[in-house]
C-alpha atoms as a PDB file:
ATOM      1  CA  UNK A   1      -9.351 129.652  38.968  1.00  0.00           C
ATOM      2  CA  UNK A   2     -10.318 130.383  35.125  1.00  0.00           C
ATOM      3  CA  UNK A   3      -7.626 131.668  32.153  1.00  0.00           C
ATOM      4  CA  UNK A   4      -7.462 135.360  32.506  1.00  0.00           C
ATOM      5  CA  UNK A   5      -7.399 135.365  28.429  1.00  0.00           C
ATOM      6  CA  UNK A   6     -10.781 132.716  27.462  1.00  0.00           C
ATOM      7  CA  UNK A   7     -12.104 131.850  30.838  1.00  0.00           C
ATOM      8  CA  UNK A   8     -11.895 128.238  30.789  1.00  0.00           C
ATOM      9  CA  UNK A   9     -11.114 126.843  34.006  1.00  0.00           C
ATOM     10  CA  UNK A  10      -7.703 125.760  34.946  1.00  0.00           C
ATOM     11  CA  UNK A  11      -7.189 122.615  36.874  1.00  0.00           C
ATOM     12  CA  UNK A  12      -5.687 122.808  40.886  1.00  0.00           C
ATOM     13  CA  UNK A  13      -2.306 122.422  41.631  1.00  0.00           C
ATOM     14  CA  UNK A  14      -1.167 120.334  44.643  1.00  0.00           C
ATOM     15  CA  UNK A  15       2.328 121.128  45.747  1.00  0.00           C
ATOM     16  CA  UNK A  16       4.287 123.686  45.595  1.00  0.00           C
ATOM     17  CA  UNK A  17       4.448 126.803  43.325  1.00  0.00           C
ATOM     18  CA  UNK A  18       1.906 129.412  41.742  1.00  0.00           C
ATOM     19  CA  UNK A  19      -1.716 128.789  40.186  1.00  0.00           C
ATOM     20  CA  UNK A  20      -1.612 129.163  36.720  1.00  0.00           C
ATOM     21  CA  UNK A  21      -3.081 132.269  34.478  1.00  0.00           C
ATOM     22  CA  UNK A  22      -3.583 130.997  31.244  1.00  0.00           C
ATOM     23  CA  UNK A  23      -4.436 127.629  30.110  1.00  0.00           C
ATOM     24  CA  UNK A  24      -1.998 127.608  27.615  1.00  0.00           C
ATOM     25  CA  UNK A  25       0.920 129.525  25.287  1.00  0.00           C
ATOM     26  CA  UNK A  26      -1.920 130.841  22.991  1.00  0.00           C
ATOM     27  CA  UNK A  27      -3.656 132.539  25.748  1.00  0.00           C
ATOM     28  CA  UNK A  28      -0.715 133.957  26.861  1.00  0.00           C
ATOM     29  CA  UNK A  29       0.103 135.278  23.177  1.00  0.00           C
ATOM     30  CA  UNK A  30      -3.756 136.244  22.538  1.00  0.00           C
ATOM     31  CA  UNK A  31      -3.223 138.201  26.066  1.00  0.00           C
ATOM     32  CA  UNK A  32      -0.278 139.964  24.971  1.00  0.00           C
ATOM     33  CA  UNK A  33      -1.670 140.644  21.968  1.00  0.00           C
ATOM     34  CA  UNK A  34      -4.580 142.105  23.780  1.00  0.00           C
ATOM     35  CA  UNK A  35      -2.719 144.101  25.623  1.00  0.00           C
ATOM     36  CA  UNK A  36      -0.996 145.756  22.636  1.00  0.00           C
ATOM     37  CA  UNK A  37      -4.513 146.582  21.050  1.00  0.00           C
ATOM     38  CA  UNK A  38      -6.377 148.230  24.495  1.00  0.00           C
ATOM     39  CA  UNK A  39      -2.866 150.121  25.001  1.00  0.00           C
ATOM     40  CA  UNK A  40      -3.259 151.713  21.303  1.00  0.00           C
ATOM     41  CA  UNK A  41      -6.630 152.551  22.368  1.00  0.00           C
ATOM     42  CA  UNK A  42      -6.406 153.914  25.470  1.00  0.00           C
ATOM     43  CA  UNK A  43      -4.309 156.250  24.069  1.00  0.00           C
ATOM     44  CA  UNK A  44      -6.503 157.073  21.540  1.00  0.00           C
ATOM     45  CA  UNK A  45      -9.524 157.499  23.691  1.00  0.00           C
ATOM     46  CA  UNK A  46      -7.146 159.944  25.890  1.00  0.00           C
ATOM     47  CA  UNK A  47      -6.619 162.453  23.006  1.00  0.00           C
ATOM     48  CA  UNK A  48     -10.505 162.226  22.185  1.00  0.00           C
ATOM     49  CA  UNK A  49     -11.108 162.868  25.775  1.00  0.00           C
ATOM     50  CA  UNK A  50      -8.683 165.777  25.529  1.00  0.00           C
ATOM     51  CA  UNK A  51     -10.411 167.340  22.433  1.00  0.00           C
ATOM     52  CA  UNK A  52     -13.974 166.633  23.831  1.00  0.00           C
ATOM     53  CA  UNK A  53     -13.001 168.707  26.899  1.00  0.00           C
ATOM     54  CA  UNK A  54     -11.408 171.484  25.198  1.00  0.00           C
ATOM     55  CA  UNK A  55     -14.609 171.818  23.061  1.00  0.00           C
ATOM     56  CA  UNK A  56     -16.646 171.123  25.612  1.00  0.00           C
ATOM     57  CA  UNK A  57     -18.465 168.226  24.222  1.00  0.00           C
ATOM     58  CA  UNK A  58     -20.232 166.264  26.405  1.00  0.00           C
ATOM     59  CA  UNK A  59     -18.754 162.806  25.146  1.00  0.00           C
ATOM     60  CA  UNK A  60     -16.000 163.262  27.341  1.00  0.00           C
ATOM     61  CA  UNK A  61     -17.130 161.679  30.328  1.00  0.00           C
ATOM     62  CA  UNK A  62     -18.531 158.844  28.165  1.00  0.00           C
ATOM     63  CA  UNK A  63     -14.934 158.249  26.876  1.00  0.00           C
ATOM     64  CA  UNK A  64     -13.360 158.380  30.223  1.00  0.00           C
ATOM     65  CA  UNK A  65     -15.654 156.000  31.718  1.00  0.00           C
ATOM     66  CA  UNK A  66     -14.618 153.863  28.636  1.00  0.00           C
ATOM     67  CA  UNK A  67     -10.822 154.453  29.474  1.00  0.00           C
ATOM     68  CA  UNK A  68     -11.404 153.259  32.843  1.00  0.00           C
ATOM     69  CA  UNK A  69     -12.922 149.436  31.891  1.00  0.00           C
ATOM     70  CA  UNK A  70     -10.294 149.476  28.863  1.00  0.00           C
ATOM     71  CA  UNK A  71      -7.559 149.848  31.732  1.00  0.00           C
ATOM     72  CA  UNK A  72      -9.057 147.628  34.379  1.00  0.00           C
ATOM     73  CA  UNK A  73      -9.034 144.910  31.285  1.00  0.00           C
ATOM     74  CA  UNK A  74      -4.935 146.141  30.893  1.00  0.00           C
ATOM     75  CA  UNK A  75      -4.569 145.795  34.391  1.00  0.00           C
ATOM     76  CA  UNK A  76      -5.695 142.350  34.827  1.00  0.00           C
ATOM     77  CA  UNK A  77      -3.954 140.877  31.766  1.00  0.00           C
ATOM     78  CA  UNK A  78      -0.667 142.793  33.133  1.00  0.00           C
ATOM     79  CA  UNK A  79      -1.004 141.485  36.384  1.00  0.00           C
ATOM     80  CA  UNK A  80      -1.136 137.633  34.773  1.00  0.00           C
ATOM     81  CA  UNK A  81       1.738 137.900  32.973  1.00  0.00           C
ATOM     82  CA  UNK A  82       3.979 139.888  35.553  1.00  0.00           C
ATOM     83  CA  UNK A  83       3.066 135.976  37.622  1.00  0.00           C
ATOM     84  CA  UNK A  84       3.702 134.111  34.826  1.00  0.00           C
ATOM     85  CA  UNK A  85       7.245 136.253  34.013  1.00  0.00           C
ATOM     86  CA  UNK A  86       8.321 135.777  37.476  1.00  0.00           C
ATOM     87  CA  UNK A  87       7.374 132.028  37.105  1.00  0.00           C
ATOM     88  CA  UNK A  88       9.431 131.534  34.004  1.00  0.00           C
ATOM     89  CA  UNK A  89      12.323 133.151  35.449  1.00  0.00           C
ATOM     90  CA  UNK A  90      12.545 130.378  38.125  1.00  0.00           C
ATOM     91  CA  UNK A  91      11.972 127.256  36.364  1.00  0.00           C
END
């Protein structure tokens, strides 16, 4: 398994418990960072895709295929650290 956050590969754990996320706190912090930045522009993109629409431009489905990979990305880094919360909460 790699680090959600730079991709470097994370070493396997024997025993009990679940595989890491992140390599370490910065990629966590980097992570939540990132997810801060694509949730201020996803929302931006949605009002864009809005205004396209209602002018009839025909960026809009170029900006909602871009709000889909923006929250795919959100989706994976949210999934990491909902693992990593629950992890924390039990050690």
């Amino acid at each position: 398994m790699n680090c959600v956050k730079c991709g470097t590969e994370l070493p396997a754990i024997d025993g009990p418990g679940r595989p890491r996320k992140f390599c370490g706190e910065v990629c966590r912090k980097a992570a939540t960072l990132e997810i801060r930045r694509l949730d201020g522009r996803i929302s931006k993109l949605e009002a864009m895709e809005s205004t396209y629409r209602f002018k009839g431009a025909s960026l809009a489905g170029s900006v909602a295929v871009e709000i889909r990979r923006l929250e795919a990305r959100l989706g994976d880094l949210l999934a990491a650290q909902e693992g990593d919360a629950e992890v924390a909460g039990h050690e």
